[in-house]
C-alpha atoms as a PDB file:
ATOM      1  CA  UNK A   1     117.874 100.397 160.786  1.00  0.00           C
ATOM      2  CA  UNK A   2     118.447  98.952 157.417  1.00  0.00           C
ATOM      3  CA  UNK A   3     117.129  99.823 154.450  1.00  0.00           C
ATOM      4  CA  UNK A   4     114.748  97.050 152.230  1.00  0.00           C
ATOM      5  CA  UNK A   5     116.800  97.092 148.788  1.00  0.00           C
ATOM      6  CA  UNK A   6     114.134  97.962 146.011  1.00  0.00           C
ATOM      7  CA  UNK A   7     113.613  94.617 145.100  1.00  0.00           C
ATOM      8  CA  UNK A   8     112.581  93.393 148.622  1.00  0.00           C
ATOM      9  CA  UNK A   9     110.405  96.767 149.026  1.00  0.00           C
ATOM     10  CA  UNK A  10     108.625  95.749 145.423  1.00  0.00           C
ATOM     11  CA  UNK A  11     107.666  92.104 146.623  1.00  0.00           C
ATOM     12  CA  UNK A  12     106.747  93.332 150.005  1.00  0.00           C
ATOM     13  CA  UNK A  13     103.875  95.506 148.525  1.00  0.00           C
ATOM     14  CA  UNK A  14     102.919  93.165 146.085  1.00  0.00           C
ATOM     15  CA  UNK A  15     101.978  90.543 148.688  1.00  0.00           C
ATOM     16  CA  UNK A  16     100.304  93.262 150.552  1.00  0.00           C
ATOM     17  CA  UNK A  17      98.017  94.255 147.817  1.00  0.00           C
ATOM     18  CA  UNK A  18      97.383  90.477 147.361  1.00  0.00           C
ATOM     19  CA  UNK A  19      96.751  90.024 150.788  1.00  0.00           C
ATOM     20  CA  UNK A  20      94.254  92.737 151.412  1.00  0.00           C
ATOM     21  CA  UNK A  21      92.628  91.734 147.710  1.00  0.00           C
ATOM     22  CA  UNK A  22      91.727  88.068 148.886  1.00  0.00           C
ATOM     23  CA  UNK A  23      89.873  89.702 152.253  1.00  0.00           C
ATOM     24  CA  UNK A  24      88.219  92.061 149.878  1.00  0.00           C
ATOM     25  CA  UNK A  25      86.796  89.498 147.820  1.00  0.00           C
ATOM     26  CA  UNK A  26      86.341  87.176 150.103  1.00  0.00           C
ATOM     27  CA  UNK A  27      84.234  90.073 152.719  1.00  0.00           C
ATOM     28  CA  UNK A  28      82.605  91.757 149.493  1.00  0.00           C
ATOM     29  CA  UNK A  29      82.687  89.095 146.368  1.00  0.00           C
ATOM     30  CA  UNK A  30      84.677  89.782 143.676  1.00  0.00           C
ATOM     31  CA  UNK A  31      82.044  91.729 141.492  1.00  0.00           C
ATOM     32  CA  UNK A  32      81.750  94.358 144.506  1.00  0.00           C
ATOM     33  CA  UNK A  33      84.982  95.114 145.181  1.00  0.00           C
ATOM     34  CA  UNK A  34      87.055  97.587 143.779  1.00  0.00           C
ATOM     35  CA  UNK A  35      90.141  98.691 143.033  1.00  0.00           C
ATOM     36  CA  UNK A  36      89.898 101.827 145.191  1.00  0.00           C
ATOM     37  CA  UNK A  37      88.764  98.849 148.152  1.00  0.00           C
ATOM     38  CA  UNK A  38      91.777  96.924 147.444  1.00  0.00           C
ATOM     39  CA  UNK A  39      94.061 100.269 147.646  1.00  0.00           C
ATOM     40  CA  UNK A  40      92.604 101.294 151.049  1.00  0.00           C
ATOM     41  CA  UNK A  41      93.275  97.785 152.286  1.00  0.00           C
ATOM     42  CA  UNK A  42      96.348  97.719 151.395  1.00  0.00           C
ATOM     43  CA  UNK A  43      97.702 100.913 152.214  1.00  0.00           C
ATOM     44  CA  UNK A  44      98.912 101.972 149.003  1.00  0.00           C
ATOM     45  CA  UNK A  45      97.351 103.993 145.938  1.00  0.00           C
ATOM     46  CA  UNK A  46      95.790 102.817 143.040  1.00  0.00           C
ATOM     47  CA  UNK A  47      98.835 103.885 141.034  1.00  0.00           C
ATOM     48  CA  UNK A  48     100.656 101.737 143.320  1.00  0.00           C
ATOM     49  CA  UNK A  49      97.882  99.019 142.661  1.00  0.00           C
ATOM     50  CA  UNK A  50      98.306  99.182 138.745  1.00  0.00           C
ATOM     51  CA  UNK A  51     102.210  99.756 139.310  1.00  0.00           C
ATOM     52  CA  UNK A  52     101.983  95.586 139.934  1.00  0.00           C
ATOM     53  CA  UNK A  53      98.623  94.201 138.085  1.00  0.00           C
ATOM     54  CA  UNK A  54      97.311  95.580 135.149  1.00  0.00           C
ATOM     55  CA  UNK A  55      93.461  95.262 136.236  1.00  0.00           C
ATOM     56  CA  UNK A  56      91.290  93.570 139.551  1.00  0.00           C
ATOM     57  CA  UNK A  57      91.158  90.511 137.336  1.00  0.00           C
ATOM     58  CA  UNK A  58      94.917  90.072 137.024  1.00  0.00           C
ATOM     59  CA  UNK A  59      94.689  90.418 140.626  1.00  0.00           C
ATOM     60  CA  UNK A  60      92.060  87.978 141.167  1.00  0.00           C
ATOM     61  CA  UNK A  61      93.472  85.566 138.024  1.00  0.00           C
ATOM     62  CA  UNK A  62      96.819  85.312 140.681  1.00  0.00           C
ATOM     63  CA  UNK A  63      95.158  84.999 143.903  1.00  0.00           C
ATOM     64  CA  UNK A  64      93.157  81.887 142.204  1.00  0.00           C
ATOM     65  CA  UNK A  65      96.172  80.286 140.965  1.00  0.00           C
ATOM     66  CA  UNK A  66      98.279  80.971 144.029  1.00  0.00           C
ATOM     67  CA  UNK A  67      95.415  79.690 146.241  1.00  0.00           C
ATOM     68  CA  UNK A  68      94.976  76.336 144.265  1.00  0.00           C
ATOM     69  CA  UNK A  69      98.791  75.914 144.205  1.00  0.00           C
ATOM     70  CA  UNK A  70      98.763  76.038 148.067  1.00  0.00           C
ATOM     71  CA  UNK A  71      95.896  74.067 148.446  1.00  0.00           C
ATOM     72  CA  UNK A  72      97.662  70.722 145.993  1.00  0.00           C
ATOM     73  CA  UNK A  73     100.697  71.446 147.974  1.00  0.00           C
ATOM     74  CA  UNK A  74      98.846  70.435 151.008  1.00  0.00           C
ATOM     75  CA  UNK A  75      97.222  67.149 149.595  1.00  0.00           C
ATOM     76  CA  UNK A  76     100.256  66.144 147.973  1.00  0.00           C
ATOM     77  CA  UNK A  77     102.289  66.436 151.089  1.00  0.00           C
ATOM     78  CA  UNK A  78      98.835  64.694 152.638  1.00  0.00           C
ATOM     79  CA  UNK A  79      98.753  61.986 150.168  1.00  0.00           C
ATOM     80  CA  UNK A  80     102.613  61.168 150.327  1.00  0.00           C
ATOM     81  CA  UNK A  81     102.807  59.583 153.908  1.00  0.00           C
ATOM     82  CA  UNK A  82      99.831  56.723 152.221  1.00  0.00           C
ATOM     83  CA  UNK A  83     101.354  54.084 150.579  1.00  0.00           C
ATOM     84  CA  UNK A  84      98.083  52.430 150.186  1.00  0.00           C
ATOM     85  CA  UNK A  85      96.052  53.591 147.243  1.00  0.00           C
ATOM     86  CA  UNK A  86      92.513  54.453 149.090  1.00  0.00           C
ATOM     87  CA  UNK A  87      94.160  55.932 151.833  1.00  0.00           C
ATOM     88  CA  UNK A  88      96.156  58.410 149.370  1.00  0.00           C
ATOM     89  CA  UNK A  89      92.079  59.232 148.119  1.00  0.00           C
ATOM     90  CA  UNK A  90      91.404  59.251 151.722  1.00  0.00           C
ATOM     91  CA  UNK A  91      94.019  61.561 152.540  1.00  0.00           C
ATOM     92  CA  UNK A  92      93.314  64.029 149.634  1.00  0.00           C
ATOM     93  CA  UNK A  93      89.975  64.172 150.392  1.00  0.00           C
ATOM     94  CA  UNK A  94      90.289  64.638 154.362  1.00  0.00           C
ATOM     95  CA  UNK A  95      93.303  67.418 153.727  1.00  0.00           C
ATOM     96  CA  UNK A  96      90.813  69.730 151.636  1.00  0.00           C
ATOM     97  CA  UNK A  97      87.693  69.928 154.173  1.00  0.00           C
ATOM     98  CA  UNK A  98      89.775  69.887 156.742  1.00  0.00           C
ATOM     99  CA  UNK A  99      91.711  72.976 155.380  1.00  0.00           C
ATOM    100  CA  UNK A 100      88.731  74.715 154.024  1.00  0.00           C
ATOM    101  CA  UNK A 101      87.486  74.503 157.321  1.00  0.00           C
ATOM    102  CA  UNK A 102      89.757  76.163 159.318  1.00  0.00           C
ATOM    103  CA  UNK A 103      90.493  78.793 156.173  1.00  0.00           C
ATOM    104  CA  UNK A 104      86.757  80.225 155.189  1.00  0.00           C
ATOM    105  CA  UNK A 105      88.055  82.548 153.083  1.00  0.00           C
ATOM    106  CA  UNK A 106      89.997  80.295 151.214  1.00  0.00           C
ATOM    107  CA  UNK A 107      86.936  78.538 150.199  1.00  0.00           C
ATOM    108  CA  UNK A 108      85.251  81.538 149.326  1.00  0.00           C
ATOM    109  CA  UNK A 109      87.976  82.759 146.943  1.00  0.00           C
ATOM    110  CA  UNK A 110      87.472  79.124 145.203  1.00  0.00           C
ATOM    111  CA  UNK A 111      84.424  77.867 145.348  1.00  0.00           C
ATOM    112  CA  UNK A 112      81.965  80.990 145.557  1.00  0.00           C
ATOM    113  CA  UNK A 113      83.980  84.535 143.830  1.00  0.00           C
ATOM    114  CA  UNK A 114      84.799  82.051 141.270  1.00  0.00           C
ATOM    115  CA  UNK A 115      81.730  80.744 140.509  1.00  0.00           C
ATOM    116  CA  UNK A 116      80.003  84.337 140.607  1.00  0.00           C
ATOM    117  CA  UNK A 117      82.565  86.359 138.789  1.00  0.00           C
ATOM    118  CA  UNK A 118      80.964  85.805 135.466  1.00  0.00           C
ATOM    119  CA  UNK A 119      82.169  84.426 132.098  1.00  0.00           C
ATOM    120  CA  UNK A 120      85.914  86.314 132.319  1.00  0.00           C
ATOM    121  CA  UNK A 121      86.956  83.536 134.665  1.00  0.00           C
ATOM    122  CA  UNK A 122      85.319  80.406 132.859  1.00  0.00           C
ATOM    123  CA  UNK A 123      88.534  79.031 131.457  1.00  0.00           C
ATOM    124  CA  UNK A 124      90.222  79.837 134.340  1.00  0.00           C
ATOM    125  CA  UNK A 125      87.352  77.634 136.173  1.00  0.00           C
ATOM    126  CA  UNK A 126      87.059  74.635 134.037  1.00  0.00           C
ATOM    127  CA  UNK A 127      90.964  74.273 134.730  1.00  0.00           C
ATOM    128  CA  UNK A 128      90.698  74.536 138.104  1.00  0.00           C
ATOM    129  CA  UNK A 129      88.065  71.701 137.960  1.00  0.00           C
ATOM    130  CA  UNK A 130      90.267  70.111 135.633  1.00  0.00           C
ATOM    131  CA  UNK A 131      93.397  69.915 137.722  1.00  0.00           C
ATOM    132  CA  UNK A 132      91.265  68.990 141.240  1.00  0.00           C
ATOM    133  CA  UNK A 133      89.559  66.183 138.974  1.00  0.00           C
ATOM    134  CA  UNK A 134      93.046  65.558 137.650  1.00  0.00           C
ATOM    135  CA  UNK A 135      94.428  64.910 140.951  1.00  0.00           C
ATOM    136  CA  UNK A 136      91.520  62.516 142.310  1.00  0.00           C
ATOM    137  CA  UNK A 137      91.862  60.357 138.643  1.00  0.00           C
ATOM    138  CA  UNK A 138      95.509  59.894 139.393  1.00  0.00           C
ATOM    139  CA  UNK A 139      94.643  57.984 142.920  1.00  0.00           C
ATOM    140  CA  UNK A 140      91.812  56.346 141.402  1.00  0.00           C
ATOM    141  CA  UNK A 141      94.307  54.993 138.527  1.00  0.00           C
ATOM    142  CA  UNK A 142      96.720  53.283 141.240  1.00  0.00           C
ATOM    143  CA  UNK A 143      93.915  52.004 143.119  1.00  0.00           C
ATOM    144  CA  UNK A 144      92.567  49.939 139.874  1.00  0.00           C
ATOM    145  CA  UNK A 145      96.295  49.418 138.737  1.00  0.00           C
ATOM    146  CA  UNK A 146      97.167  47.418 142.306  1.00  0.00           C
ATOM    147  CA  UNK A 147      93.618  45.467 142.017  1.00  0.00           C
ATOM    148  CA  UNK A 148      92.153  47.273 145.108  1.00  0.00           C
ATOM    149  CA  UNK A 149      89.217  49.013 143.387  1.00  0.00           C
ATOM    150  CA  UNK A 150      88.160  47.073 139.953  1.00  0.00           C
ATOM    151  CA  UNK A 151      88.420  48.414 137.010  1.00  0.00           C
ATOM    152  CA  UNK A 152      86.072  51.776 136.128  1.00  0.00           C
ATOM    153  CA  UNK A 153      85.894  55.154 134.479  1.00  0.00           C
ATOM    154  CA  UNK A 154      88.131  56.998 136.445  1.00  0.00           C
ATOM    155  CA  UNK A 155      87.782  60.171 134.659  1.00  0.00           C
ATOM    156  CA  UNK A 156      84.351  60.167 135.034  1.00  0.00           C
ATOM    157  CA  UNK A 157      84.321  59.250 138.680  1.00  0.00           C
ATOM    158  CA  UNK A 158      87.185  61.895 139.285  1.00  0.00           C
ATOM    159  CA  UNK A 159      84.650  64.269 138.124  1.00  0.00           C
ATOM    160  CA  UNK A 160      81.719  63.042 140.203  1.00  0.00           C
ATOM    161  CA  UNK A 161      83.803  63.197 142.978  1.00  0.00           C
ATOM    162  CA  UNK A 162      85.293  66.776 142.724  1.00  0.00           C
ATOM    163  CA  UNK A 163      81.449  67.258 141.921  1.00  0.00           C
ATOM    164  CA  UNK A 164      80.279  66.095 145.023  1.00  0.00           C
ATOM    165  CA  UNK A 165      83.109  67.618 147.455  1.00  0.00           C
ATOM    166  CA  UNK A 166      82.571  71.376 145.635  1.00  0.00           C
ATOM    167  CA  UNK A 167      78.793  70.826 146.352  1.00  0.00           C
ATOM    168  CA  UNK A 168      79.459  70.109 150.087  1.00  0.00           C
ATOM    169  CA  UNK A 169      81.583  73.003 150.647  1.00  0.00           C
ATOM    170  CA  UNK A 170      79.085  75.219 148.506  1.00  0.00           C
ATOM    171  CA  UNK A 171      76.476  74.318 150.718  1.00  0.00           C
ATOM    172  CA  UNK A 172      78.622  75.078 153.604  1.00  0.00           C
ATOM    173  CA  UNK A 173      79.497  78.356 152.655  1.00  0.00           C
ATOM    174  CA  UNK A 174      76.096  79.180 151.988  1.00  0.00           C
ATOM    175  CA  UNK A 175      74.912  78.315 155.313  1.00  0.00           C
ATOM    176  CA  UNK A 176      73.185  81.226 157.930  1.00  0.00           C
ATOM    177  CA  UNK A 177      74.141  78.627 160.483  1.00  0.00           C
ATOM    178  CA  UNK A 178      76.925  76.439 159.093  1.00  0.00           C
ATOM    179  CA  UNK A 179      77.751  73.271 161.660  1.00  0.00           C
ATOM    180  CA  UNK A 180      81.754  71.784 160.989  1.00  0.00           C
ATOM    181  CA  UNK A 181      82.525  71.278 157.652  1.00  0.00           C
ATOM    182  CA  UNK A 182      84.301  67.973 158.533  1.00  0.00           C
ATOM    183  CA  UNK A 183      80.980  66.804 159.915  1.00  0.00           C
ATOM    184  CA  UNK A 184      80.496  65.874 156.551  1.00  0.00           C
ATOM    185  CA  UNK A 185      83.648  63.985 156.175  1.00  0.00           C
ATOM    186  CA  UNK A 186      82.220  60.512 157.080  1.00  0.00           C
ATOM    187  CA  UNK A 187      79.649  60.454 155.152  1.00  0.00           C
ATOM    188  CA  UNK A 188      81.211  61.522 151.688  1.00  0.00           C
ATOM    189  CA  UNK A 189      83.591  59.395 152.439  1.00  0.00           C
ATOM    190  CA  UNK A 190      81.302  56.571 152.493  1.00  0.00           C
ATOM    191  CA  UNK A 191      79.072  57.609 148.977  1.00  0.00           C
ATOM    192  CA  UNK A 192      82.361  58.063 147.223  1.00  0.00           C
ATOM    193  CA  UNK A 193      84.523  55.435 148.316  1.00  0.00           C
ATOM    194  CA  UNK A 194      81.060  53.189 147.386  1.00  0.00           C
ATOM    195  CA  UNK A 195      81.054  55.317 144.447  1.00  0.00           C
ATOM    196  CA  UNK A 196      84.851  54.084 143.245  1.00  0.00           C
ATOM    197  CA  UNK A 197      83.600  50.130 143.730  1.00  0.00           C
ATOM    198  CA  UNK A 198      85.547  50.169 147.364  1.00  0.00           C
ATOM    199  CA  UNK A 199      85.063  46.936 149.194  1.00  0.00           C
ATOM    200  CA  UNK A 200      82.725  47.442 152.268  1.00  0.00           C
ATOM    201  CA  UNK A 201      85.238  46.138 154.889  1.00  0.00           C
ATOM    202  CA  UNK A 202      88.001  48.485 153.777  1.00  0.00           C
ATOM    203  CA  UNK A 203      85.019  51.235 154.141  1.00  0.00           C
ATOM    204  CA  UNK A 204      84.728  50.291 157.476  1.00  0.00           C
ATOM    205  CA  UNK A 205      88.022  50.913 157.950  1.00  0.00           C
ATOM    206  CA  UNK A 206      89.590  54.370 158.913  1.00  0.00           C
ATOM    207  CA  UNK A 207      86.290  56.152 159.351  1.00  0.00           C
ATOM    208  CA  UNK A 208      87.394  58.953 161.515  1.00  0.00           C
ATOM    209  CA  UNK A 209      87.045  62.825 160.944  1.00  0.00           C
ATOM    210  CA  UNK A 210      89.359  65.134 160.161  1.00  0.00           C
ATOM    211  CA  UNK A 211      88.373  66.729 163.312  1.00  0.00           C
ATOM    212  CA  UNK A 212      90.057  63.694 164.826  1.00  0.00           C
ATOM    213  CA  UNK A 213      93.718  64.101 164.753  1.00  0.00           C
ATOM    214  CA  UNK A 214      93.593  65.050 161.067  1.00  0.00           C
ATOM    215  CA  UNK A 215      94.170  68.838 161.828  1.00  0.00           C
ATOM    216  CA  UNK A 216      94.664  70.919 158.628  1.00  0.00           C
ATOM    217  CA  UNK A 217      98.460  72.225 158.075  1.00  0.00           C
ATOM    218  CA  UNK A 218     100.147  75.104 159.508  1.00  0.00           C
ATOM    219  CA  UNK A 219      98.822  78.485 157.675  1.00  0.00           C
ATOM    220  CA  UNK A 220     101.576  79.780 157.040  1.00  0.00           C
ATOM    221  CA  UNK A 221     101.831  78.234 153.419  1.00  0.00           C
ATOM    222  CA  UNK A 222      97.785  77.919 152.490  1.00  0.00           C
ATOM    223  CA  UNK A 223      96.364  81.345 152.349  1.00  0.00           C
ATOM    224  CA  UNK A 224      96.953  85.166 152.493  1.00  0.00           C
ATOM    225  CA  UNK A 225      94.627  84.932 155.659  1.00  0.00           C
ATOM    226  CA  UNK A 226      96.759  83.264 157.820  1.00  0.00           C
ATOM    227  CA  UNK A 227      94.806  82.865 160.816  1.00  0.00           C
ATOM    228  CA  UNK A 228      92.276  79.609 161.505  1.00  0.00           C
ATOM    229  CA  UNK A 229      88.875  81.119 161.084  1.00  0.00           C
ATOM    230  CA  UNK A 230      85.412  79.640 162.890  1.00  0.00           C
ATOM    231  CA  UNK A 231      82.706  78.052 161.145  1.00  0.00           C
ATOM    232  CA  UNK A 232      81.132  82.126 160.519  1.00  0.00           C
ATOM    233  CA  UNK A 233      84.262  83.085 158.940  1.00  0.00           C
ATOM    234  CA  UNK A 234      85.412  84.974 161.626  1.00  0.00           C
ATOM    235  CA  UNK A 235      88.989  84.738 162.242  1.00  0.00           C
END
């Protein structure tokens, strides 16, 4: 059998620690894991943990930005079969509870670890914010530019938006009993479509859940958890 040149053998551990850190933090939160947890899960040593990332924030730091990378991959491949400017918001919005849903632990790595893992990360946070606020403004832009929303703060409705959305999925998370996230895709659809000055008949319009045909991507490029999880994070 072949030998993995050292290059390949490098990469291939990396991802493994990375893999078994985002289950770690996602089981145990980032504050309670440590290193030591991360090395078990992995099947490697601690020297071969610090061999790749200088500390368990470096580790976390990556996992954050690799996760949010995936996720904008998803909405922008999402968004790109809309042509019509409230779809595209439609789109972005459906692609991220529909993908949180079936990815817990994704969630968790964004929306709660984050959160709790203390002042370290708050840069790291408000650009997170920044870029998923970022993303929402840009749709909201074309949709005044083409005259189908009138004219508004978009940069503050970008944030109320993201706002609202990180809530919901908070809340979610948070849950003992958690019902489908995309349950709660109608609804927020309708407060912020209102929200963005949307007419009422194109509201009425392309209601449906994402539980209805709008099935989050493959795995295979979202998460280090690859398989769909249940609404208890079980996988």
């Amino acid at each position: 059998m072949p030998r993995l040149d050292p290059a390949e053998q490098s990469r291939s551990r990396r991802e493994r620690i990375l893999d078994a850190a985002f289950s770690a933090f996602a089981k145990r939160g980032y504050r309670d894991t440590a290193v030591d947890d991360i090395a078990a899960a992995a099947e490697t040593s601690k020297g071969g943990i610090y061999f790749h990332f200088p500390s368990k924030e470096a580790i976390f730091r990556e996992l954050m930005q690799t996760t949010a990378d995936k996720l904008v991959a998803r909405v922008e491949r999402a968004v790109a079969q809309e042509s019509e400017p409230v779809a595209k918001a439609e789109a972005a919005l459906r692609t991220v509870l529909a993908t949180f849903a079936g990815h817990r632990t994704m969630a968790r790595v964004l929306f709660l670890d984050l959160a709790g893992a203390g002042r370290a990360f708050q840069a790291e946070t408000n650009a997170l914010h920044e870029r998923f606020a970022g993303l929402i403004r840009g749709y909201l832009d074309e949709a005044v530019a083409t005259g189908a929303i009138p004219p508004l703060d978009t940069g503050i409705t970008s944030v109320v938006w993201f706002g609202a959305l990180n809530e919901v999925v908070a809340r979610w998370l948070l849950a003992d009993r958690p019902g489908p996230l995309e349950d709660s895709y109608p609804a927020l659809r309708e407060v912020l479509l209102r929200s963005a000055g949307v007419p009422e008949a194109r509201i009425a319009q392309g209601a449906a859940s994402p539980a209805d045909g709008k099935r989050p991507p493959a795995a295979a490029d979202g998460s280090p958890s690859p398989a769909p999880e249940d609404g208890q994070g079980r996988r």
